[in-house]
N, C-alpha and C. Protein backbone atom coordinates (compact mmCIF):
# COMPACT_ATOMS: atom_id res chain seq x y z
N UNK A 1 -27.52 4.97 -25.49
CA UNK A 1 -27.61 5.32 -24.09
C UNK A 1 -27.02 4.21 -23.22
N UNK A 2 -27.38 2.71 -23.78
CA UNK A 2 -27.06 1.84 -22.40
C UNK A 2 -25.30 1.66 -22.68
N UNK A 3 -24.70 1.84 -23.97
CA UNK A 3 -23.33 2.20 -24.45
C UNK A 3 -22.57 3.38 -23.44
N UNK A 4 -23.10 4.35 -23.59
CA UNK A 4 -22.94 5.70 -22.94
C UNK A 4 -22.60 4.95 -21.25
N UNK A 5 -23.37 4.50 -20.31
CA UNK A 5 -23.63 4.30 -19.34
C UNK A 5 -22.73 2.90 -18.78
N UNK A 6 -22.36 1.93 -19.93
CA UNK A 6 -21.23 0.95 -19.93
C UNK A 6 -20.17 1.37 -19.55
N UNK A 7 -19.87 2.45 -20.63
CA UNK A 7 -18.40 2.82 -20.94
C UNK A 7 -18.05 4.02 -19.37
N UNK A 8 -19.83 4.48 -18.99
CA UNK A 8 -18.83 5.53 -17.72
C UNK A 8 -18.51 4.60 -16.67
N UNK A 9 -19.36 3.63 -16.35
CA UNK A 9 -19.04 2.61 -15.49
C UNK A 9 -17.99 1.62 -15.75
N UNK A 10 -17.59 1.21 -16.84
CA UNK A 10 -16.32 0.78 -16.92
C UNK A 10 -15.05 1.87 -16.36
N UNK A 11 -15.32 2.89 -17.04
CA UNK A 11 -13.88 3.85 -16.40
C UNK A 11 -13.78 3.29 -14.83
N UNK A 12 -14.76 3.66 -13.96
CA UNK A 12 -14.82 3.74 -12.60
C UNK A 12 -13.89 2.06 -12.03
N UNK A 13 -14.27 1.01 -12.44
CA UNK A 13 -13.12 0.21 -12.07
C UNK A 13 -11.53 0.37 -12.83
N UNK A 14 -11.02 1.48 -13.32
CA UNK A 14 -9.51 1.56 -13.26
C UNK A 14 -9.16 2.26 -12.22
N UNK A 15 -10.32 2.79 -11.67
CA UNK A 15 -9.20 3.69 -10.01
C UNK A 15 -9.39 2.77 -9.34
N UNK A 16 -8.25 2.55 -8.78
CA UNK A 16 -8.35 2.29 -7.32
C UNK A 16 -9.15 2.31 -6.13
N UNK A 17 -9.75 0.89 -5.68
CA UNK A 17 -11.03 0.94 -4.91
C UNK A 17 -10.02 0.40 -3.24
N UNK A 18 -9.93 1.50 -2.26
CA UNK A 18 -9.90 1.42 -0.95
C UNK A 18 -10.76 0.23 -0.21
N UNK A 19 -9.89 -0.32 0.07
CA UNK A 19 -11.25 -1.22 0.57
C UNK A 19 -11.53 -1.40 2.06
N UNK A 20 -10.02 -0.65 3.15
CA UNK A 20 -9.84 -0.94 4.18
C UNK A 20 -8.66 0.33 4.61
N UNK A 21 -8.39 1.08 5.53
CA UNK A 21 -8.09 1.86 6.10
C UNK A 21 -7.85 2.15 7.63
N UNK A 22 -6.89 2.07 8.20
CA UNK A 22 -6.48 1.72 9.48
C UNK A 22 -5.37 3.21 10.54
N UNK A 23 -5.73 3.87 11.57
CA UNK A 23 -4.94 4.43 11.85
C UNK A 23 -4.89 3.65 13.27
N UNK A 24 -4.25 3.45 13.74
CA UNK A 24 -3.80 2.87 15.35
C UNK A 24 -2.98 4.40 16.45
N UNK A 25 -3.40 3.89 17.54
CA UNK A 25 -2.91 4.93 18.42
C UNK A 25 -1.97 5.60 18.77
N UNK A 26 -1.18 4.63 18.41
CA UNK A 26 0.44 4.86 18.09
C UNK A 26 0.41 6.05 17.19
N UNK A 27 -0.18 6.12 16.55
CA UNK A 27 0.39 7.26 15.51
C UNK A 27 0.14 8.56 15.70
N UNK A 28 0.74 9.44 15.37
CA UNK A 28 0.77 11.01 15.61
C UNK A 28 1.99 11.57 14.78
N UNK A 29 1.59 12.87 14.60
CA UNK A 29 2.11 14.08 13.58
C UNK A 29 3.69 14.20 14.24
N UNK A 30 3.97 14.36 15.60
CA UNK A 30 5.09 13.86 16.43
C UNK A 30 5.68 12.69 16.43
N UNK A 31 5.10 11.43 15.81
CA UNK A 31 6.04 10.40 15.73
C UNK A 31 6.32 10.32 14.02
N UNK A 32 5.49 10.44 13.27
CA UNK A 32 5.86 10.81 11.64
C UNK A 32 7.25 12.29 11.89
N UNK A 33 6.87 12.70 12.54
CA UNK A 33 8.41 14.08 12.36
C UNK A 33 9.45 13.41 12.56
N UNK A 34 9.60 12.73 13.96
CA UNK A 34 10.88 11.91 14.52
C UNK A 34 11.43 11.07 13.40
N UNK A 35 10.53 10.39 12.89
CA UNK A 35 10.44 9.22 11.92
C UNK A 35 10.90 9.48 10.68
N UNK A 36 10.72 10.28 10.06
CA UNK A 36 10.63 10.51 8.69
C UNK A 36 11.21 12.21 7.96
N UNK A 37 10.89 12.93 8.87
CA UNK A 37 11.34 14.26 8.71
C UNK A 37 12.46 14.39 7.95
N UNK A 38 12.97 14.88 6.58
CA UNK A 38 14.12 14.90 6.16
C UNK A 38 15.05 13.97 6.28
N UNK A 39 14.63 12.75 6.53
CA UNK A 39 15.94 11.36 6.51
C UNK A 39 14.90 10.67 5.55
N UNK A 40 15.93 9.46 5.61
CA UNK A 40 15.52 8.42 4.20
C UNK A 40 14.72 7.50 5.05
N UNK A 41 13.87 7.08 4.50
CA UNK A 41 12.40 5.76 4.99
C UNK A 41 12.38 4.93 4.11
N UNK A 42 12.74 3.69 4.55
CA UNK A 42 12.91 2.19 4.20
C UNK A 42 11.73 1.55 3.63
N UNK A 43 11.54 1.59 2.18
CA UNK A 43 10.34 0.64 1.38
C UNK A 43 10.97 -0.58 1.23
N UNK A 44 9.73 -1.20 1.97
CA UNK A 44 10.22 -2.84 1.72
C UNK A 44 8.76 -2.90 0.63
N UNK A 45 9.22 -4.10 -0.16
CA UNK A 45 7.96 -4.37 -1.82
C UNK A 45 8.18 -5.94 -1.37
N UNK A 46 6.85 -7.19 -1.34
CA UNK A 46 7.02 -8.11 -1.15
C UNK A 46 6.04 -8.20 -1.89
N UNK A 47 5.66 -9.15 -3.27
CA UNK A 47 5.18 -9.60 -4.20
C UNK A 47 5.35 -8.25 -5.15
N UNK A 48 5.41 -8.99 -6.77
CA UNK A 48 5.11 -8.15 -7.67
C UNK A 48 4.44 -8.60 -9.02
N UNK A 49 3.11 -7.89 -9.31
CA UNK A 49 2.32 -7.99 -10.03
C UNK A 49 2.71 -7.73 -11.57
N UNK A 50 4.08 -7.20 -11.96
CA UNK A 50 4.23 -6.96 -13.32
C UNK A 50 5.98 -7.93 -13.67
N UNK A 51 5.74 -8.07 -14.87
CA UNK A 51 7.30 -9.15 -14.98
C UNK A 51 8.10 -8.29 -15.47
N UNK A 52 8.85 -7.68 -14.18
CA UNK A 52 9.80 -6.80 -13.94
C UNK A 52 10.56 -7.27 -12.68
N UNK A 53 12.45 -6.78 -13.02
CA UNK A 53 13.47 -7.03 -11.54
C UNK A 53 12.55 -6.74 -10.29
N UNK A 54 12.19 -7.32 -9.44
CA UNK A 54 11.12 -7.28 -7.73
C UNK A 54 12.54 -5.83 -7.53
N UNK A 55 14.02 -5.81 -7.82
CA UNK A 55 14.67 -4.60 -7.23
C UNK A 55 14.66 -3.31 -8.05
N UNK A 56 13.69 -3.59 -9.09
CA UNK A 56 13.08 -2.26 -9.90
C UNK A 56 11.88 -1.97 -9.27
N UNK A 57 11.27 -3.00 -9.47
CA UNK A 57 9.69 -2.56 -9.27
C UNK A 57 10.25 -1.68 -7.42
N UNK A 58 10.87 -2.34 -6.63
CA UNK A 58 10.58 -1.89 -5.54
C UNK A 58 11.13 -0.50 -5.23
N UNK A 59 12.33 -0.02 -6.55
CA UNK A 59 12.55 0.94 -6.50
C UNK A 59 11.43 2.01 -7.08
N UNK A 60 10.91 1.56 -8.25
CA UNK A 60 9.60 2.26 -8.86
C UNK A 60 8.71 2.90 -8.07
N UNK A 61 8.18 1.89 -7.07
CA UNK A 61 7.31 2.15 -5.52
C UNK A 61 7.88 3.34 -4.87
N UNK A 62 8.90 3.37 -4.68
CA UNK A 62 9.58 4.29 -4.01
C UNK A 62 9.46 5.37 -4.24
N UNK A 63 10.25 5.83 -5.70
CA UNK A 63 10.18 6.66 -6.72
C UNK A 63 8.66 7.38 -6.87
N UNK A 64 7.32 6.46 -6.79
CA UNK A 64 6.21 7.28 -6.88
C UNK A 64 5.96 7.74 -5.60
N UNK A 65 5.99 7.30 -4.47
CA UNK A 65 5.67 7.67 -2.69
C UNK A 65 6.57 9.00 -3.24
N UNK A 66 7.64 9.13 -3.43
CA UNK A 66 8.25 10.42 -3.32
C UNK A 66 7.44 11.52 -3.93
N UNK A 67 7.03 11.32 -5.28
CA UNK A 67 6.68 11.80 -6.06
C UNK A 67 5.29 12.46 -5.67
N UNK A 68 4.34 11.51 -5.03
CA UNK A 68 2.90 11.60 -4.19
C UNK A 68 3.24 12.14 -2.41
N UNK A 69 4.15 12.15 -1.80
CA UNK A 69 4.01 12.26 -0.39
C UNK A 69 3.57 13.35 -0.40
N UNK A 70 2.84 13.62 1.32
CA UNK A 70 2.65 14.69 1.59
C UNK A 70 3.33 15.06 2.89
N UNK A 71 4.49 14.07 3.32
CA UNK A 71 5.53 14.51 4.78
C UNK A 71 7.03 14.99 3.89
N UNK A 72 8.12 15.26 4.49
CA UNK A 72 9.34 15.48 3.66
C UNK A 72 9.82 14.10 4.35
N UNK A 73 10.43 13.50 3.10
CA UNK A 73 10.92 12.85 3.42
C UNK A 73 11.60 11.90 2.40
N UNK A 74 12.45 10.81 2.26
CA UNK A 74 12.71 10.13 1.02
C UNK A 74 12.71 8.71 1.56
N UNK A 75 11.90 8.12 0.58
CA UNK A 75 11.40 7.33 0.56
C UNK A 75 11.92 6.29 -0.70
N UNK A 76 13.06 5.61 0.04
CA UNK A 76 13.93 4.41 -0.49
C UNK A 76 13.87 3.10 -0.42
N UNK A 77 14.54 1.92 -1.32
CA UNK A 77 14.24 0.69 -1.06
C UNK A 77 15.45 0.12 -0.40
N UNK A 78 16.72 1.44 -0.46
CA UNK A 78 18.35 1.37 -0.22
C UNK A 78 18.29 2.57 0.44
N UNK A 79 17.97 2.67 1.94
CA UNK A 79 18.43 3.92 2.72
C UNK A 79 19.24 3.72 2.92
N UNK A 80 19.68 4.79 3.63
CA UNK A 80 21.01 5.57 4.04
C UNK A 80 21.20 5.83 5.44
N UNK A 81 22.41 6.92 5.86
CA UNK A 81 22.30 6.49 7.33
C UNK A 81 21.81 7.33 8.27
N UNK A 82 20.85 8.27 7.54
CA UNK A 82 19.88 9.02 8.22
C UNK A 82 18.08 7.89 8.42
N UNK A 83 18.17 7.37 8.00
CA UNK A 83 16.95 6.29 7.77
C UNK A 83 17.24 6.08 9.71
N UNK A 84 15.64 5.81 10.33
CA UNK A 84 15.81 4.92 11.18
C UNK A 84 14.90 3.76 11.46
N UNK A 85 16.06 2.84 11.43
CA UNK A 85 15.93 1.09 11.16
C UNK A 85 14.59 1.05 11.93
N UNK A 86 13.50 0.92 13.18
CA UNK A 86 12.66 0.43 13.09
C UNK A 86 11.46 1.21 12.54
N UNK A 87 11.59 1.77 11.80
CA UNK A 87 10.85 2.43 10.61
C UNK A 87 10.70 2.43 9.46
N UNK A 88 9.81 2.08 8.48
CA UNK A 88 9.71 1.42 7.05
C UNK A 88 8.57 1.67 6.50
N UNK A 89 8.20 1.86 5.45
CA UNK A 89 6.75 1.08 4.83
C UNK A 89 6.95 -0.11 3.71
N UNK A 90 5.87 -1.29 4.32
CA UNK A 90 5.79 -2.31 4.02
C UNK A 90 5.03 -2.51 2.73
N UNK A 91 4.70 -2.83 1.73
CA UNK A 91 3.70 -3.18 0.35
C UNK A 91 3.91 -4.30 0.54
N UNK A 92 2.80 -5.30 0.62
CA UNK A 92 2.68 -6.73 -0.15
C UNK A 92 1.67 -6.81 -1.07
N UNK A 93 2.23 -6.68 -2.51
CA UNK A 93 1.40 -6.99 -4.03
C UNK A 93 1.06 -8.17 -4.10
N UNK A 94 1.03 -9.02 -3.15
CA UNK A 94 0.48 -10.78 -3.29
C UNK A 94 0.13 -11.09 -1.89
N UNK A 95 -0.72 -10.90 -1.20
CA UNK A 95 -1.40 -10.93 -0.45
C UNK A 95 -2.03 -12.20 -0.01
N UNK A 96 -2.32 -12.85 0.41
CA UNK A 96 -3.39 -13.93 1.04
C UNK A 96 -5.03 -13.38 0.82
N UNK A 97 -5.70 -14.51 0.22
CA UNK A 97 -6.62 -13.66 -0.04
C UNK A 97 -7.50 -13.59 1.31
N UNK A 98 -7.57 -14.39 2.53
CA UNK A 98 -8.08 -13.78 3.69
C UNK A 98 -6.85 -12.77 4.07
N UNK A 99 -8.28 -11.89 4.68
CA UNK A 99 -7.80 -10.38 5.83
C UNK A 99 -6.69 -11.11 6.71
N UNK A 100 -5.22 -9.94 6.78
CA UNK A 100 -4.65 -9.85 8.19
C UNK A 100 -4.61 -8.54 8.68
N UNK A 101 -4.48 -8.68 10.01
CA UNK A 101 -4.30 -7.73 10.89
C UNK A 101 -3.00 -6.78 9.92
N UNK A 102 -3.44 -5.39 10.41
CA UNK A 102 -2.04 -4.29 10.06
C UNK A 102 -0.53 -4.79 10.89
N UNK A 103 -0.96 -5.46 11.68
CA UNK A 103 0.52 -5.54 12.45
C UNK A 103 1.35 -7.18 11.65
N UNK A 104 0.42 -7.49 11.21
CA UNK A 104 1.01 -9.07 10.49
C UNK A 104 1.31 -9.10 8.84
N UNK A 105 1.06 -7.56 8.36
CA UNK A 105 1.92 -6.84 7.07
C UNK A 105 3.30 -6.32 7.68
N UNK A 106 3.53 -5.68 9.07
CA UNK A 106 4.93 -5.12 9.19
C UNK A 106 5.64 -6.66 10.07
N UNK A 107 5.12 -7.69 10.38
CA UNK A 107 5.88 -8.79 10.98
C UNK A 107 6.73 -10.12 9.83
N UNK A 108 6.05 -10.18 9.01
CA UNK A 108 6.35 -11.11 8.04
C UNK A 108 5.34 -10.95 7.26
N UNK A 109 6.55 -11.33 5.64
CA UNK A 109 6.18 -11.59 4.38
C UNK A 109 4.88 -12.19 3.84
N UNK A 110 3.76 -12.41 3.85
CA UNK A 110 2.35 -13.01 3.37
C UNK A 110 2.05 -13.34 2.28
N UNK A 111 2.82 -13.14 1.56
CA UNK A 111 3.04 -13.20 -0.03
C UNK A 111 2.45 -14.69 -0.38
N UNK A 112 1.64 -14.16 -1.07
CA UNK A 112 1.11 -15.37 -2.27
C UNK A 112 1.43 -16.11 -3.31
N UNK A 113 2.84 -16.67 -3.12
CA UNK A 113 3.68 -16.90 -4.88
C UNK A 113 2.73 -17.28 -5.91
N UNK A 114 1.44 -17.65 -6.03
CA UNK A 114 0.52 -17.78 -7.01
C UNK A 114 0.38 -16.40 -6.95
N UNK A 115 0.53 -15.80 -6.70
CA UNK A 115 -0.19 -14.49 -6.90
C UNK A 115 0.79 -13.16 -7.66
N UNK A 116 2.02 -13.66 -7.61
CA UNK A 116 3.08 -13.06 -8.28
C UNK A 116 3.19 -13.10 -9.97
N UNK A 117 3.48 -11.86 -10.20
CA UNK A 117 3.44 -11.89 -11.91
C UNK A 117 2.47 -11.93 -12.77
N UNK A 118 2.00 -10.64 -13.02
CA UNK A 118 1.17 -10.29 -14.06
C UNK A 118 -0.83 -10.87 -13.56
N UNK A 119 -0.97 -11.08 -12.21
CA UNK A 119 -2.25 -11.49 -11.90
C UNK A 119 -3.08 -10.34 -11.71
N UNK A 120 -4.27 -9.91 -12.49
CA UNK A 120 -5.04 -9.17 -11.89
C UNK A 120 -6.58 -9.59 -11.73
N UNK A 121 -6.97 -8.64 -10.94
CA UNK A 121 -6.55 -7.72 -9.97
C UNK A 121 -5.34 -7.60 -9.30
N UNK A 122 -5.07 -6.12 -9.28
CA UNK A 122 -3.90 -6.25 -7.89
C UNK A 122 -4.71 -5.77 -6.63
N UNK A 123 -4.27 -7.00 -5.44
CA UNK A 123 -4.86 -6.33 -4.13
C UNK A 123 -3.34 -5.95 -3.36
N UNK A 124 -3.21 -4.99 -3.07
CA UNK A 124 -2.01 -4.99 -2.03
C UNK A 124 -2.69 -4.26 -1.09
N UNK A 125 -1.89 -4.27 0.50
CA UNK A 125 -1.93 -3.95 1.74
C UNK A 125 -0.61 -3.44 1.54
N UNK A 126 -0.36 -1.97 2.82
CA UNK A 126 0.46 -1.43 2.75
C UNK A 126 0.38 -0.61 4.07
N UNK A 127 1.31 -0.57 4.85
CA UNK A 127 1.53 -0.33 6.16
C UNK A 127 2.96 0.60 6.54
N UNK A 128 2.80 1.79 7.56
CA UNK A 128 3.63 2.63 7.69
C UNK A 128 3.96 1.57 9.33
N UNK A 129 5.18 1.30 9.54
CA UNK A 129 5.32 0.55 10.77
C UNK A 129 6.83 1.07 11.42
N UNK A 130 6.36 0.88 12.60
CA UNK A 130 7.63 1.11 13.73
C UNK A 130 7.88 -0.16 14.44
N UNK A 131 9.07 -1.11 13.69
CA UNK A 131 9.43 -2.21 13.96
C UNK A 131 8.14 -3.52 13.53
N UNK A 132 7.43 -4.10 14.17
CA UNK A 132 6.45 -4.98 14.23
C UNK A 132 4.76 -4.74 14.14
N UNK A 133 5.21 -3.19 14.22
CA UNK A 133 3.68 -2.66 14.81
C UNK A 133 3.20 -1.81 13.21
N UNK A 134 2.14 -1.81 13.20
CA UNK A 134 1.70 -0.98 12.30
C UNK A 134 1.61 0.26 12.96
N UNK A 135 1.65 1.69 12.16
CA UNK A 135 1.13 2.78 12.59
C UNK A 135 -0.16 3.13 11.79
N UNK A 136 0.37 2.73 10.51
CA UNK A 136 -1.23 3.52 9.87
C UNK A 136 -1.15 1.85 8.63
N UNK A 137 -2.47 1.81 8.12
CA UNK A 137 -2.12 0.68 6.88
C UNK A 137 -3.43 1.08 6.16
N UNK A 138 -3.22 0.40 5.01
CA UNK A 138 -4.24 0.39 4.17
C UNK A 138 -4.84 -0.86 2.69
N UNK A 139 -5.73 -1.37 2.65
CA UNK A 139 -5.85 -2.31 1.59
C UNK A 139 -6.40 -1.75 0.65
N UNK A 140 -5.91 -2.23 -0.58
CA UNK A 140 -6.54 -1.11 -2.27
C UNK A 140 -6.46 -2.47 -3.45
N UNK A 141 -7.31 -2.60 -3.96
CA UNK A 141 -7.73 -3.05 -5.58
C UNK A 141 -7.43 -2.08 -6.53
N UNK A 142 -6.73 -2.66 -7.31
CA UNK A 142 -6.73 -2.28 -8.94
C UNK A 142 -6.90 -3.18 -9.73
N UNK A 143 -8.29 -2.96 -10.13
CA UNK A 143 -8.95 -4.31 -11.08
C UNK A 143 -8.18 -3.83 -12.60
N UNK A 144 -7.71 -2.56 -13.23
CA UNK A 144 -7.43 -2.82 -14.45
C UNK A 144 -5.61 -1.84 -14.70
N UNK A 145 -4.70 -2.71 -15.05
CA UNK A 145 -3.86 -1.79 -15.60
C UNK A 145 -2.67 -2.46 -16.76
N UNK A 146 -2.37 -1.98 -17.34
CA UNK A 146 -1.09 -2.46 -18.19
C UNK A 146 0.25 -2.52 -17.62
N UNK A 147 0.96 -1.75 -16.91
CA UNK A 147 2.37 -1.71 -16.57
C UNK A 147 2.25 -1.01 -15.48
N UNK A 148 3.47 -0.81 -15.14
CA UNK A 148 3.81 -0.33 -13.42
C UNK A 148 4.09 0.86 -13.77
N UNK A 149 4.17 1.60 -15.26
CA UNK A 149 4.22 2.98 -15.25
C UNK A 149 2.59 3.60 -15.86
N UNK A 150 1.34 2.85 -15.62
CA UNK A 150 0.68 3.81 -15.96
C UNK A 150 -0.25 4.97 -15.18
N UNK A 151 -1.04 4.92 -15.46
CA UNK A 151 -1.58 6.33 -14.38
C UNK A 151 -2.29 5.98 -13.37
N UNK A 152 -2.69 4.28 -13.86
CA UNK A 152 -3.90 3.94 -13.13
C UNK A 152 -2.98 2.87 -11.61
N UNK A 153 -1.69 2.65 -11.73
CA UNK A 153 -1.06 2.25 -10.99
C UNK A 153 -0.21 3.52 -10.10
N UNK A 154 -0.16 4.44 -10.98
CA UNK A 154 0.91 5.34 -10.38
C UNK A 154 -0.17 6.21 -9.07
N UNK A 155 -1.80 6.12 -9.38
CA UNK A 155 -2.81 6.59 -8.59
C UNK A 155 -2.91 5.81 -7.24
N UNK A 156 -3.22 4.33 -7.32
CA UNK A 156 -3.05 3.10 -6.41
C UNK A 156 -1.65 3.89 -5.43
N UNK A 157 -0.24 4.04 -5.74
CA UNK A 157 0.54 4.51 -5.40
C UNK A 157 0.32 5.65 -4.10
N UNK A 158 0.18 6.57 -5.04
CA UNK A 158 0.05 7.69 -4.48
C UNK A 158 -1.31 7.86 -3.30
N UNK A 159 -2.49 7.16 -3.87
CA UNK A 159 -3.78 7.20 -2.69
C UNK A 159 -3.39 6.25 -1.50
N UNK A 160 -2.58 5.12 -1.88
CA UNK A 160 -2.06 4.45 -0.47
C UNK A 160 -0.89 5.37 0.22
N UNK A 161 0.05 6.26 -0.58
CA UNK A 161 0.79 6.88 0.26
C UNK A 161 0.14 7.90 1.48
N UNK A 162 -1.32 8.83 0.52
CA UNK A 162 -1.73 9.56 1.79
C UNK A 162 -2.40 9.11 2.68
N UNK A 163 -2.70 8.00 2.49
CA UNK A 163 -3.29 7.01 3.72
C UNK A 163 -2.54 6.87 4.50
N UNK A 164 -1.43 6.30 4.38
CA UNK A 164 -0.63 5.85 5.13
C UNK A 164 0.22 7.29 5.97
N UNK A 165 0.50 8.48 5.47
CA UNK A 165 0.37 9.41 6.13
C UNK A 165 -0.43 10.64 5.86
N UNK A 166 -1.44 10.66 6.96
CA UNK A 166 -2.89 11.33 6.84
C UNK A 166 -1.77 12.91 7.61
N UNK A 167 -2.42 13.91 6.35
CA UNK A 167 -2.53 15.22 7.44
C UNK A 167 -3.34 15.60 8.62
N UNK A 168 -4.39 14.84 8.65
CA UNK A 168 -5.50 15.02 9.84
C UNK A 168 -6.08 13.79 10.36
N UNK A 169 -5.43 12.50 10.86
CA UNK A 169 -5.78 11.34 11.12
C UNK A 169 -6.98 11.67 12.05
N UNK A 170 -7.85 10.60 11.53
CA UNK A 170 -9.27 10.46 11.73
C UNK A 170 -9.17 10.29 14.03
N UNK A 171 -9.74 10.56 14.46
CA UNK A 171 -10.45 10.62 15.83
C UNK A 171 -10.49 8.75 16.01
N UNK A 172 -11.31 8.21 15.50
CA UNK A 172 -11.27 6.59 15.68
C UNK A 172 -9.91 5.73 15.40
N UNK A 173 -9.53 5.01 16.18
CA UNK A 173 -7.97 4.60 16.29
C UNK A 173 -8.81 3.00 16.50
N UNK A 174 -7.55 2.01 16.18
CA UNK A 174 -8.10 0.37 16.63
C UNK A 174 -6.63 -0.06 16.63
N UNK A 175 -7.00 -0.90 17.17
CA UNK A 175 -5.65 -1.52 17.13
C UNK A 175 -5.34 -2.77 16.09
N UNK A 176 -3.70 -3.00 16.26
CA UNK A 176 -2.89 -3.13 14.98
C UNK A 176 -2.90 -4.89 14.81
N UNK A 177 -3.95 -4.92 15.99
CA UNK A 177 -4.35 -6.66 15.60
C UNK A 177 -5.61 -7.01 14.94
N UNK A 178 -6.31 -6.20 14.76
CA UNK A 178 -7.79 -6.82 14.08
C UNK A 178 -7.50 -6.34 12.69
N UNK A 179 -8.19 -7.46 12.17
CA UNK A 179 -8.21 -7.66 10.56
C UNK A 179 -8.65 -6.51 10.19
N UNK A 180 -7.61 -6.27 8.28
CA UNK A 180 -8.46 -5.30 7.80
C UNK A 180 -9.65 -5.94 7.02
N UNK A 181 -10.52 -5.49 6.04
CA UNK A 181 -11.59 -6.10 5.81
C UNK A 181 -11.29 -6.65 4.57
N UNK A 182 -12.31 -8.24 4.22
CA UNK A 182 -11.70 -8.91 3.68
C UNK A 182 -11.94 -8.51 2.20
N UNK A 183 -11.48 -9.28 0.94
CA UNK A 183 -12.03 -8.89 -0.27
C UNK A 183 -12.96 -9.64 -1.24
N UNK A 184 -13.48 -8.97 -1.99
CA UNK A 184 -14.81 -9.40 -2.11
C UNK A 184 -14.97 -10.52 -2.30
N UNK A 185 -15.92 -11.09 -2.66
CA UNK A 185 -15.57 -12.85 -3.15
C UNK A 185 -15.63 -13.06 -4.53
N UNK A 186 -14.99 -14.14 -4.76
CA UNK A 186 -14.57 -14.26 -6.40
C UNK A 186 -16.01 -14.44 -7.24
N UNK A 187 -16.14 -14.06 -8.24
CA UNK A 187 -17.29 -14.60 -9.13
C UNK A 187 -17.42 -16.68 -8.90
N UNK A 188 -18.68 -16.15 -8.95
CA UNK A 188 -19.14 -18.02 -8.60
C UNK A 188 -19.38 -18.87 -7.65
N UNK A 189 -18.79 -17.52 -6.21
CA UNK A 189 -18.62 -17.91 -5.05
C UNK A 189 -17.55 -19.02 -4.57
N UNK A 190 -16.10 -18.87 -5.29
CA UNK A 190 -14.96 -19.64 -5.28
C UNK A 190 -13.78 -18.94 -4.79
């Protein structure tokens, strides 16, 4: 029995644990159309957690948002010239381990070079932005996975994509300067 009860609670840390979720006012079903509607949308990938080309992995990212979206749209790391430039989504897989604001994932890089290559957990933050500003963002843990193709990464993927565009964004809006929330603290209190 206490075997039984290990093993279901072990499963539960390979999904992906949300830890933070952000829509700002800026955003609406009318600025995702303008934005994204049938043109190409600019993935920028800043840190990477598996020892793979950073211009694979960031294509990989891409490749699953397409695969998971729920707007039309294509979702590249090399748009094209339907893409428009102050529009993107941002991933940073190496993070700082204090909280930043959603708007200080679409301003500059935060990247943790200790934190690059094969470290887990992965925490990334990930932000749908118009130039500097966040529109929607989100922070996610994946305490367990093997490679950047398995299910338990390709999930992380896809649950930050519908975050980042909600079919029915939530009524409560904040703005794109207050921290998202921070992550937990390390064993030992370090």
């Amino acid at each position: 029995m206490l075997v039984a009860s290990c093993l279901a609670g072990c499963d539960v840390a390979y999904e992906p644990a949300l830890s933070d979720y952000a829509v700002m006012p800026a955003f609406s079903a009318a600025v995702v159309e303008r934005a994204v509607l049938d043109r190409d949308l600019k993935v920028e990938v800043h840190g990477n957690p598996f020892d793979i080309s950073p211009t694979a992995f960031a294509g990989q990212v891409a490749a699953q948002m397409n695969q998971a979206s729920v707007v039309q749209t294509h979702f590249t790391s090399q748009p094209g010239d339907s893409a428009l430039p102050p529009y993107r989504v941002v991933w940073d897989f190496a993070p700082p381990r204090i909280s930043i604001p959603p708007n200080a994932v679409c301003k500059v890089p935060h990247t943790d070079p200790e934190k690059i290559g094969g470290t887990r957990p992965i925490d990334a933050y990930a932000a749908f932005c118009r130039g500097d500003a966040a529109l929607t963002s989100a922070r996610v843990r994946l305490y367990y996975t093997e490679t950047q193709n398995s299910i338990e990464f390709m999930t992380l993927v896809a649950s930050m994509t519908a975050k980042l565009f909600p079919a029915e964004p939530p009524r409560f809006r904040r703005s794109g300067e207050v921290r998202l929330a921070e992550p937990p603290p390390k064993p030992g209190g370090k």
